[in-house]
Protein backbone atom coordinates (compact mmCIF):
# COMPACT_ATOMS: atom_id res chain seq x y z
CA UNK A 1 0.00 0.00 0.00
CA UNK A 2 2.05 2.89 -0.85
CA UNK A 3 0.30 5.86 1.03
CA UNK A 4 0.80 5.63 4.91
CA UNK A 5 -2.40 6.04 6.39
CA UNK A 6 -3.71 3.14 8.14
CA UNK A 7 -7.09 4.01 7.25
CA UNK A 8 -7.33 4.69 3.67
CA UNK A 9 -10.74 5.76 3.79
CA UNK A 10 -10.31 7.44 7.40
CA UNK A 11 -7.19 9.27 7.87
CA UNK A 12 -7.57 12.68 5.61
CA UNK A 13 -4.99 14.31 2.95
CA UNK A 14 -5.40 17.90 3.42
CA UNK A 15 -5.83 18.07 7.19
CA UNK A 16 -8.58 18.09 9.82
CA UNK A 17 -10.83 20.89 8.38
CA UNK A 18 -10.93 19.53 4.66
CA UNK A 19 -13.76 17.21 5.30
CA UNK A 20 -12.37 14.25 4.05
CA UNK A 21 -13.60 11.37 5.80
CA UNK A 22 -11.26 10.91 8.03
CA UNK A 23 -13.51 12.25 10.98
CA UNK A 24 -17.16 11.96 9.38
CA UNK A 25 -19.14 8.50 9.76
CA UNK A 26 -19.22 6.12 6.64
CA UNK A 27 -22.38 5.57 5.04
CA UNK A 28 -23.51 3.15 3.12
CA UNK A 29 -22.87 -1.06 2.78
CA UNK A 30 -19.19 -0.12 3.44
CA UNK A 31 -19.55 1.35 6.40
CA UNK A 32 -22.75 0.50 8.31
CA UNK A 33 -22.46 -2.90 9.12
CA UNK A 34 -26.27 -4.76 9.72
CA UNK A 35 -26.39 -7.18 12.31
CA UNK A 36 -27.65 -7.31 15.92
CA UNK A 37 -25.26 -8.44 19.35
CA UNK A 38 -24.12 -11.93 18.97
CA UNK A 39 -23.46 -13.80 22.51
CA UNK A 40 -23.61 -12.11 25.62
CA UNK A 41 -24.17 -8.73 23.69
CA UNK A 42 -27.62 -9.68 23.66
CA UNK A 43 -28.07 -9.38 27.84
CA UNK A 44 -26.32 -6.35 26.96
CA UNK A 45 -28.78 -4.61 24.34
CA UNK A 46 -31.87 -5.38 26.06
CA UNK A 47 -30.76 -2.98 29.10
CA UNK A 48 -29.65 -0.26 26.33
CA UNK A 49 -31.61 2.81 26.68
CA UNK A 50 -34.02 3.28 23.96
CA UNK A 51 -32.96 6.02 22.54
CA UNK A 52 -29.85 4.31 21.91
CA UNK A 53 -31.06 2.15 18.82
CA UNK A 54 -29.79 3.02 15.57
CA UNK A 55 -31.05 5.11 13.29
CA UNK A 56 -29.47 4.55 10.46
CA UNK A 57 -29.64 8.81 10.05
CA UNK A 58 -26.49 9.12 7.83
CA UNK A 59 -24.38 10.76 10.23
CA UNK A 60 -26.74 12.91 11.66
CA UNK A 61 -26.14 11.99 15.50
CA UNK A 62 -22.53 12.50 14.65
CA UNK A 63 -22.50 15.91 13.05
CA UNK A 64 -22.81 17.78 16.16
CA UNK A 65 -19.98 16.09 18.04
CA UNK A 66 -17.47 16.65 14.95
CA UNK A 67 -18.40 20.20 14.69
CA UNK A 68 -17.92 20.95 18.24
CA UNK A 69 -14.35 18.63 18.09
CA UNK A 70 -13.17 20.72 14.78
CA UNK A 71 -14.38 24.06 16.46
CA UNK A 72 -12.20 24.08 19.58
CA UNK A 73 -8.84 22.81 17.52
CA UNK A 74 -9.35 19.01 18.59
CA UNK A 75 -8.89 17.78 14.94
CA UNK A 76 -5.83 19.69 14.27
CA UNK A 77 -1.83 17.94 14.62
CA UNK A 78 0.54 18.28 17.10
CA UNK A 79 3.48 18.05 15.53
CA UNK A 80 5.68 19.38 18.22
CA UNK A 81 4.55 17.26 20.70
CA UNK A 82 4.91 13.80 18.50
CA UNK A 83 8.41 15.25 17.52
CA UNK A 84 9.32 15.21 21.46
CA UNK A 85 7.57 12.25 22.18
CA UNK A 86 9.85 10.44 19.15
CA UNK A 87 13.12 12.07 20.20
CA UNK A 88 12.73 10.83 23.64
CA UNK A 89 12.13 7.40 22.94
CA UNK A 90 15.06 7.09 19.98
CA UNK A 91 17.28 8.30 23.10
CA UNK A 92 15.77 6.06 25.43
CA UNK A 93 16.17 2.94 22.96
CA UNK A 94 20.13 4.16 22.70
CA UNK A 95 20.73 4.12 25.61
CA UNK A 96 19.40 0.68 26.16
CA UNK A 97 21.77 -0.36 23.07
CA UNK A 98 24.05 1.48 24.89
CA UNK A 99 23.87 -0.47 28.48
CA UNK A 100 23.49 -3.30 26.76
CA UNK A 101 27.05 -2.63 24.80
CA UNK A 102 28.93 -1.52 27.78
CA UNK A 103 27.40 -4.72 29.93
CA UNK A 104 28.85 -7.33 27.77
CA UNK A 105 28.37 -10.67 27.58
CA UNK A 106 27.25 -11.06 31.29
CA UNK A 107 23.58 -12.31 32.53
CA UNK A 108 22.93 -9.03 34.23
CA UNK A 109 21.89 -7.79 30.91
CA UNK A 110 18.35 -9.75 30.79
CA UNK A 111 16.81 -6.88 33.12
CA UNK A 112 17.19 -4.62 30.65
CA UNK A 113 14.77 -6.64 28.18
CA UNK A 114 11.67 -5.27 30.70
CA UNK A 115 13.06 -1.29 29.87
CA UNK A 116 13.46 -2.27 25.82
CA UNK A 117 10.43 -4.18 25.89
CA UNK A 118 8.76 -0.92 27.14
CA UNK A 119 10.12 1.49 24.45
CA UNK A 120 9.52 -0.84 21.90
CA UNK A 121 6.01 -0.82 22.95
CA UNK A 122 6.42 3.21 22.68
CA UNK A 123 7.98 2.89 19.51
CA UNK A 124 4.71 0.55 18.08
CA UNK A 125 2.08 3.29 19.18
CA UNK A 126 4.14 6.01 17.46
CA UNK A 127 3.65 3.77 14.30
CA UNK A 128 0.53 3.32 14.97
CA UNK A 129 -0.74 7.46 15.46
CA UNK A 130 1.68 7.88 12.07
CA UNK A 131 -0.43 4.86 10.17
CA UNK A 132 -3.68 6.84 11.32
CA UNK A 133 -2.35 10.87 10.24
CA UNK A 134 -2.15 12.05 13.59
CA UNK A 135 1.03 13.25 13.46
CA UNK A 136 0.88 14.66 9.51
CA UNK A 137 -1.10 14.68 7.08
CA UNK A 138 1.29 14.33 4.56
CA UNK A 139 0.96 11.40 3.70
CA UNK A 140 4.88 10.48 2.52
CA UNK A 141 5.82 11.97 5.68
CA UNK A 142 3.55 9.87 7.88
CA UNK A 143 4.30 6.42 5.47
CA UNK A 144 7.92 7.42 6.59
CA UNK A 145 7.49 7.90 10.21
CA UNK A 146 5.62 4.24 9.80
CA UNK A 147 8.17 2.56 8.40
CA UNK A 148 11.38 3.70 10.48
CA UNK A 149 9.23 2.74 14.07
CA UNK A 150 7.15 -0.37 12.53
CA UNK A 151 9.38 -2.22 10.02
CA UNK A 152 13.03 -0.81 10.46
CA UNK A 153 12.60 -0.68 14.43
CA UNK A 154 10.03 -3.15 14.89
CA UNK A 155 10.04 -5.65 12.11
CA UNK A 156 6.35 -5.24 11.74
CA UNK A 157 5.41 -4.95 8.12
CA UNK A 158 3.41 -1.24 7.87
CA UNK A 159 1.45 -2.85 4.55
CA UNK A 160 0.23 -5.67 6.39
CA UNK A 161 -0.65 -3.57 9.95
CA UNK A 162 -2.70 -0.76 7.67
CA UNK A 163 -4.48 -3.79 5.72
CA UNK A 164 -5.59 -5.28 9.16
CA UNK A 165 -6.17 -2.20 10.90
CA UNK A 166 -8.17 -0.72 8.38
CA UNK A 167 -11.10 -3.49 8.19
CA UNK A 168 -10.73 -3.05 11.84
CA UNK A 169 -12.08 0.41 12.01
CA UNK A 170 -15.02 -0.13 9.80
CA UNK A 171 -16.45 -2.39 11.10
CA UNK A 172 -15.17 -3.06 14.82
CA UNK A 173 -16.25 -6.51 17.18
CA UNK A 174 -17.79 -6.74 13.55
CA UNK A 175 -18.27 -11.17 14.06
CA UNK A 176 -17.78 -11.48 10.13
CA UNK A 177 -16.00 -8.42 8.77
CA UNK A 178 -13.54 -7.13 11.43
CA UNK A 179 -10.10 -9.74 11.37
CA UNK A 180 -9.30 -9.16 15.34
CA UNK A 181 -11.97 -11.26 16.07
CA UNK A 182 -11.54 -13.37 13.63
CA UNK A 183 -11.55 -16.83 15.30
CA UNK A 184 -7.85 -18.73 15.13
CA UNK A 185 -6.14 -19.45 18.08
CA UNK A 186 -8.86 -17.76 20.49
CA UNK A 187 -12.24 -16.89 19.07
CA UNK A 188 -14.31 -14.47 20.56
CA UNK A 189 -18.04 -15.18 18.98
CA UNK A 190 -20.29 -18.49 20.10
CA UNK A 191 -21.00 -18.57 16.48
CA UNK A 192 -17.01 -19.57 15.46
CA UNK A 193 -16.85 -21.86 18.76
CA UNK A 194 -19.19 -24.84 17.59
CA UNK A 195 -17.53 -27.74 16.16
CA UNK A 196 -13.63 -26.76 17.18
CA UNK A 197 -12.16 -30.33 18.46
CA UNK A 198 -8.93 -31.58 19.19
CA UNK A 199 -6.54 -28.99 20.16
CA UNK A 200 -8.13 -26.21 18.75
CA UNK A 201 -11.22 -27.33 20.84
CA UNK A 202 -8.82 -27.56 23.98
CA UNK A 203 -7.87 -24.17 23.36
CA UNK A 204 -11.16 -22.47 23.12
CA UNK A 205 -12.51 -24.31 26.70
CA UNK A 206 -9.33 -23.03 28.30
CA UNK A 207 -9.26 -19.41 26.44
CA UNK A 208 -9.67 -17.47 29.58
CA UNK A 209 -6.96 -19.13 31.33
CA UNK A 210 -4.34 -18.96 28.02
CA UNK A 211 -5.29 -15.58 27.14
CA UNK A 212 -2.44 -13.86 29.01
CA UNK A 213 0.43 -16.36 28.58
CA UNK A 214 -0.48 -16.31 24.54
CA UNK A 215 0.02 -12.94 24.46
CA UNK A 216 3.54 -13.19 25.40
CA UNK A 217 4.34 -15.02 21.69
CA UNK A 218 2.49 -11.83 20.24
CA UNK A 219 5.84 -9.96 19.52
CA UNK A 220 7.49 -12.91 17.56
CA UNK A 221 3.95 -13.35 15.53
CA UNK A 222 3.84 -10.00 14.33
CA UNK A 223 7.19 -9.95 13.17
CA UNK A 224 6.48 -13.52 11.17
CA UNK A 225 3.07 -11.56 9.74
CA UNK A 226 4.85 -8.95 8.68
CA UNK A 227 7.75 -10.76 6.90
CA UNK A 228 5.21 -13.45 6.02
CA UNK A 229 2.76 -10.79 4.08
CA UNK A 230 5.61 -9.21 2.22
CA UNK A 231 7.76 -11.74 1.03
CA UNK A 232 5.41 -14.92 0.27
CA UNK A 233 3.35 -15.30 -2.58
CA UNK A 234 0.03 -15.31 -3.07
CA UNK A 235 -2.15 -17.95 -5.14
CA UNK A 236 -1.25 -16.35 -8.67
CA UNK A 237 2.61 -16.62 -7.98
CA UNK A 238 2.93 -13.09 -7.51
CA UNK A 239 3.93 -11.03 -3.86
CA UNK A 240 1.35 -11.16 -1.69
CA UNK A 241 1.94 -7.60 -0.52
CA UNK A 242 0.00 -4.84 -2.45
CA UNK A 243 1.64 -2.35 -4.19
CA UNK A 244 4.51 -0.87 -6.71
CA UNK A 245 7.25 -2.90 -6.67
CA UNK A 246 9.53 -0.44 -5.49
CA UNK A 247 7.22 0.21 -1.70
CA UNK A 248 7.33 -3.78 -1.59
CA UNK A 249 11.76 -3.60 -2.18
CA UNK A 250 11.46 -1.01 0.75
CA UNK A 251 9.25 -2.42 2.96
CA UNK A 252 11.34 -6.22 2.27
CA UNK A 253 14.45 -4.30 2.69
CA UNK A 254 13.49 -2.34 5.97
CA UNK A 255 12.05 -6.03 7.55
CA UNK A 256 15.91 -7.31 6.38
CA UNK A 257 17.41 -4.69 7.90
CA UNK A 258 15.42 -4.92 11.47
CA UNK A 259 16.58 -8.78 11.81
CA UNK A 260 20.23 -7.96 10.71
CA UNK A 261 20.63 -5.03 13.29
CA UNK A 262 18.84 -6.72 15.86
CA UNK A 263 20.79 -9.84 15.89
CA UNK A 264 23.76 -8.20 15.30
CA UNK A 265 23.58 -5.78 18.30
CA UNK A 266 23.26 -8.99 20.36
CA UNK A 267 25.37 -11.41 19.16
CA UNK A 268 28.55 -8.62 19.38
CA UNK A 269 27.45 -7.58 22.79
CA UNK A 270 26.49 -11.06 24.08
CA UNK A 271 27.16 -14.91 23.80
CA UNK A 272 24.65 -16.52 21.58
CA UNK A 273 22.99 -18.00 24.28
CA UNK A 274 22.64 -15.41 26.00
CA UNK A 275 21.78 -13.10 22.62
CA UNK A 276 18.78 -15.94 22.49
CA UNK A 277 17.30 -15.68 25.76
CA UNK A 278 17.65 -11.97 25.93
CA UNK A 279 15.92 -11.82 22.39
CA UNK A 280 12.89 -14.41 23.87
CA UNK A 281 12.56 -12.04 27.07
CA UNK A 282 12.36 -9.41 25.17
CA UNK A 283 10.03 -9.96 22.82
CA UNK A 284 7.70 -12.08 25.14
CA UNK A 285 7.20 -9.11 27.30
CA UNK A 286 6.75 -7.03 24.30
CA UNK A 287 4.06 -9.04 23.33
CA UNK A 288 2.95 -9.23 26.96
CA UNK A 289 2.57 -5.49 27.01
CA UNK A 290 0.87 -5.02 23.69
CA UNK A 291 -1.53 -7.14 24.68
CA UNK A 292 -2.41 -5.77 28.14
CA UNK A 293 -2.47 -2.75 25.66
CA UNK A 294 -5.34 -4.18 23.18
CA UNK A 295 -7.40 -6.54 25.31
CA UNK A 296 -9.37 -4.07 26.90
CA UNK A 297 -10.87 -2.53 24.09
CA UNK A 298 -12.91 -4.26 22.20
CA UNK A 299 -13.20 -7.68 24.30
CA UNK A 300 -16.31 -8.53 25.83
CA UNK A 301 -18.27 -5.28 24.05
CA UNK A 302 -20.81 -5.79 21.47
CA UNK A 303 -20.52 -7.58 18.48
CA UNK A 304 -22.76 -7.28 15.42
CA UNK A 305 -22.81 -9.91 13.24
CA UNK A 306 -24.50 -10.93 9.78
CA UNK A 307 -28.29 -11.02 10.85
CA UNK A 308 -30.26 -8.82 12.38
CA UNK A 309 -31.77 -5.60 10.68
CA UNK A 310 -30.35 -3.16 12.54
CA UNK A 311 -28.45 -0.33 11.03
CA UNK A 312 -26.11 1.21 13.01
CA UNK A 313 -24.08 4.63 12.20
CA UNK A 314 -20.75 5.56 12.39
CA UNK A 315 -21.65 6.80 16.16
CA UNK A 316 -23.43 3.58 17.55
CA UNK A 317 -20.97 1.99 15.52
CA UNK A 318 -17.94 2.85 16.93
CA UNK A 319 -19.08 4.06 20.47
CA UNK A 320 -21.03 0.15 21.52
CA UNK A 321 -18.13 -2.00 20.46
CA UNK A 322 -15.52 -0.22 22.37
CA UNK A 323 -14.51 0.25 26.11
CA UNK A 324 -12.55 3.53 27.97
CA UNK A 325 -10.11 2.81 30.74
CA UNK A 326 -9.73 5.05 33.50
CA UNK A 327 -6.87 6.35 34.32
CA UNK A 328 -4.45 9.60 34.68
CA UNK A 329 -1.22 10.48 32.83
CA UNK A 330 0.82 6.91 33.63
CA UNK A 331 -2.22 5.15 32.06
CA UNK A 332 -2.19 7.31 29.12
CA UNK A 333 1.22 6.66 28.65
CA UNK A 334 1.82 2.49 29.40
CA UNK A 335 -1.18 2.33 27.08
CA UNK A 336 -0.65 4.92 24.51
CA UNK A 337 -3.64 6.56 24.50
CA UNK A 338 -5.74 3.37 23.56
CA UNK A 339 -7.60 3.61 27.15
CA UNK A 340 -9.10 5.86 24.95
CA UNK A 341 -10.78 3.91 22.62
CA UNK A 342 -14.40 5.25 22.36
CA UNK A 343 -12.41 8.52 21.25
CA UNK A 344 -10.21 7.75 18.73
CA UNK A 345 -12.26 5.31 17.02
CA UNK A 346 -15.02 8.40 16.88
CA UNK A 347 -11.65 10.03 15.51
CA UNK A 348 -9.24 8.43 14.07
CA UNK A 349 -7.07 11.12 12.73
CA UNK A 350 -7.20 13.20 16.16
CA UNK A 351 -3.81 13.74 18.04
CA UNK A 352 -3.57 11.52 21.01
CA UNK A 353 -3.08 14.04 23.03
CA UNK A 354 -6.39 15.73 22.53
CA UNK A 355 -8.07 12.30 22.72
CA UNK A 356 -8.58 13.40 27.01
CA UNK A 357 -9.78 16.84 26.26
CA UNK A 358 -12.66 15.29 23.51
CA UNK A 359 -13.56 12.79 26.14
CA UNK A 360 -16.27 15.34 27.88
CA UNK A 361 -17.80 16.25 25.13
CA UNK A 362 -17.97 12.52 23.57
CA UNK A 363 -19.85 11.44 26.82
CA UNK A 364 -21.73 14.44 27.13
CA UNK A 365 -22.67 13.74 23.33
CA UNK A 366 -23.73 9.89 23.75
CA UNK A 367 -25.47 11.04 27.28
CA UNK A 368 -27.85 13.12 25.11
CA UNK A 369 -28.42 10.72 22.63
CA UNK A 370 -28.79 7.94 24.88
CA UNK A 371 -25.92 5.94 24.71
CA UNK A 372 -23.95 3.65 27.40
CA UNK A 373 -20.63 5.04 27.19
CA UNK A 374 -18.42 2.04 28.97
CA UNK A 375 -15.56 3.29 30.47
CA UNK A 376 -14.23 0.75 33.86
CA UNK A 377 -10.89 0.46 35.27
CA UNK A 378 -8.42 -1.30 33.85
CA UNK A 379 -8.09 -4.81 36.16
CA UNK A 380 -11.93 -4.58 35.63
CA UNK A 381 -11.41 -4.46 32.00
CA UNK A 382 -9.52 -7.43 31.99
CA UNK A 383 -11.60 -9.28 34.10
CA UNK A 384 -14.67 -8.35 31.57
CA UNK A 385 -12.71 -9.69 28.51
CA UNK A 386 -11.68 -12.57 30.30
CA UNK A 387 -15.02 -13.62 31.43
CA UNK A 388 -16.11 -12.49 27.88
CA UNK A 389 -13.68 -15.73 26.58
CA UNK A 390 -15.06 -18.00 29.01
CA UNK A 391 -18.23 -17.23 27.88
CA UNK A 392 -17.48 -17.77 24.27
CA UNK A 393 -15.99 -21.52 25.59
CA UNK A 394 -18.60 -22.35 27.98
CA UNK A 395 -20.62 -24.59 25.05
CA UNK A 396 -17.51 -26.60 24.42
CA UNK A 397 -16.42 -27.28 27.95
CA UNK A 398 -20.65 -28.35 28.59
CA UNK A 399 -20.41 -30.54 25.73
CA UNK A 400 -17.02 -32.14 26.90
CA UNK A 401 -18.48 -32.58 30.30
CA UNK A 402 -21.85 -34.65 29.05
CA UNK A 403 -19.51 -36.90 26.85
């Protein structure tokens, strides 16, 4: 994908007041998924407040709140405060390198995997704001800013990430449409449950219980998706990334260059046993960490699926399938601004800084309309999603018990 957004039809060109749609609900089949709560949704739509059902108005309950947001400056970039938040964290991640370098080849080095794992979280939701145009709107700029954190820094291919991420935000919790809940390892909807045996079935009784210790192989697994999507190919015998040619050379070459520097800084600085457990700490808390940073926000929150008539706009849409975390400024940081997550899926494109000073006026905005606007702590969060994947594998573990 050679432009940089991670939301195509989401993250504008010509900034936060040109009306692109960056910040103005999709309409039509695209963007108004049909479908009513699948699983325990249900118990939760039948204690919705009325005026909460959609109405399928075009936008209409959304106008309002995006003319207020693009009235006080909410909608427009902070440059200066991404460029200090990315300078930072470069010399934060050198002088890990750094430690690590002047160390040697000693065991004391494996603390210093919690500290890297840490920044390299940082260093994924920097990618992340750049996929989306928060921190340009240009959009060579931002693909740049993408590619130096996510595939040089990361190894996480920036094609693949924006492919995913973008069928994420149109149709969120979406049971058929949005690939995070996708079932595979874990599924997340009764309706992908039934008929998983063996050790797929073993996995989906004992979700709950895995959840946390799968997320530690998340780091490694986006690194094999990344190099996976760009340099396999696809049914025809061609690359399966999109693209020229030339943004699939970079993209390979960036991916090449990650796993060169990476084991490179490790293997001079350390023996290659030790490179290798260092490497496994590291990314396993990595992964740990993204995922403490992701489970909360969808997980456990409503989930339309294919039938149903309902309608729902871009407001219902985003604001019912998602969940807030409370929190100050240390929650904002460890989780990047994704506590957040009513907010920026209302607005993708808006700063994450100025996702905490929208926040009033998004729940004064669904308040009026009528519409729950979850927002919990975060050990409650988990324990929702958790109990949320326990649901989802109660069927299988009754059905194992009256065998």
């Amino acid at each position: 994908m050679p432009q940089a957004s991670v939301t195509t039809a989401l993250a504008p060109d010509a900034g936060p007041h040109s009306g692109s749609p960056a910040d103005r609900p999709a309409e039509g089949s695209a963007g108004s998924p049909a479908g009513s709560p699948a699983d325990g949704s249900a118990r939760r739509s039948a204690s919705r407040p009325a005026g909460s059902s959609a109405r399928g108005s075009g936008g209409s309950d959304f106008a309002p709140l995006l003319r207020t947001a693009k009235e006080q400056g909410l909608l427009d970039r902070r440059t200066g405060w991404y460029a200090r938040v990315i300078a930072v964290n470069l010399l934060a991640l050198a002088a890990v390198g750094t430690a690590l370098a002047l160390i040697g080849p000693s065991w004391w080095v494996l603390p210093l995997a919690a500290p890297l794992a840490v920044l390299s979280a940082r260093t994924a939701f920097i990618a992340h704001d750049a996929g989306h145009a928060q921190i340009t709107p240009d959009r060579r700029t931002g693909r740049a800013i993408q590619l130096f954190h996510g595939n040089l820094l990361l190894g996480m291919s920036q094609d693949w990430w924006n492919d995913k991420h973008n069928r994420h935000h149109a149709n969120p919790n979406h049971v058929d449409k949005d690939p995070d809940v996708a079932p595979d390892v874990l599924v997340f909807s009764k309706d992908h449950a039934g008929g998983r045996t063996g050790f797929r079935g073993w996995l989906t009784r004992h979700q709950a219980w895995l959840f946390f210790p799968l997320t530690t192989l998340e780091g490694m697994a986006l690194k094999v998706y990344g190099f996976r999507h760009v340099f396999s190919r696809s049914a025809d015998g061609r690359p399966a990334a999109r693209g020229r040619a030339r943004d699939r050379f970079v993209e390979g070459g960036l991916l090449v260059a990650h796993a060169v520097g990476y084991a490179a800084l490790l293997l001079t600085a350390l023996t290659p046993l030790q490179a290798l457990v260092f490497a496994l700490l590291h990314q396993m808390l990595l992964g740990l960490h993204l995922g403490m940073a992701f489970a909360p926000n969808h997980k456990g929150m409503e989930m339309p699926g294919a039938d149903g008539g309902e309608r729902w706009g871009h407001l219902q849409r985003q604001v019912l399938t998602s969940r807030n975390i409370r929190g100050g400024a240390l929650t904002d940081w460890l989780l990047g601004g994704l506590n957040y997550q009513i907010e920026h899926h209302l607005f993708p494109s808006m700063p994450r800084p100025h996702l905490r000073l929208v926040q009033p006026l998004v729940r004064a905005h669904c308040r009026r309309q009528g519409l729950p606007y979850t927002e919990t702590g975060l050990i409650d969060s988990y324990r929702q999603a958790l109990g949320h994947l326990h649901e989802v594998g109660g069927e299988l573990r009754a059905a194992r018990g009256r065998s």
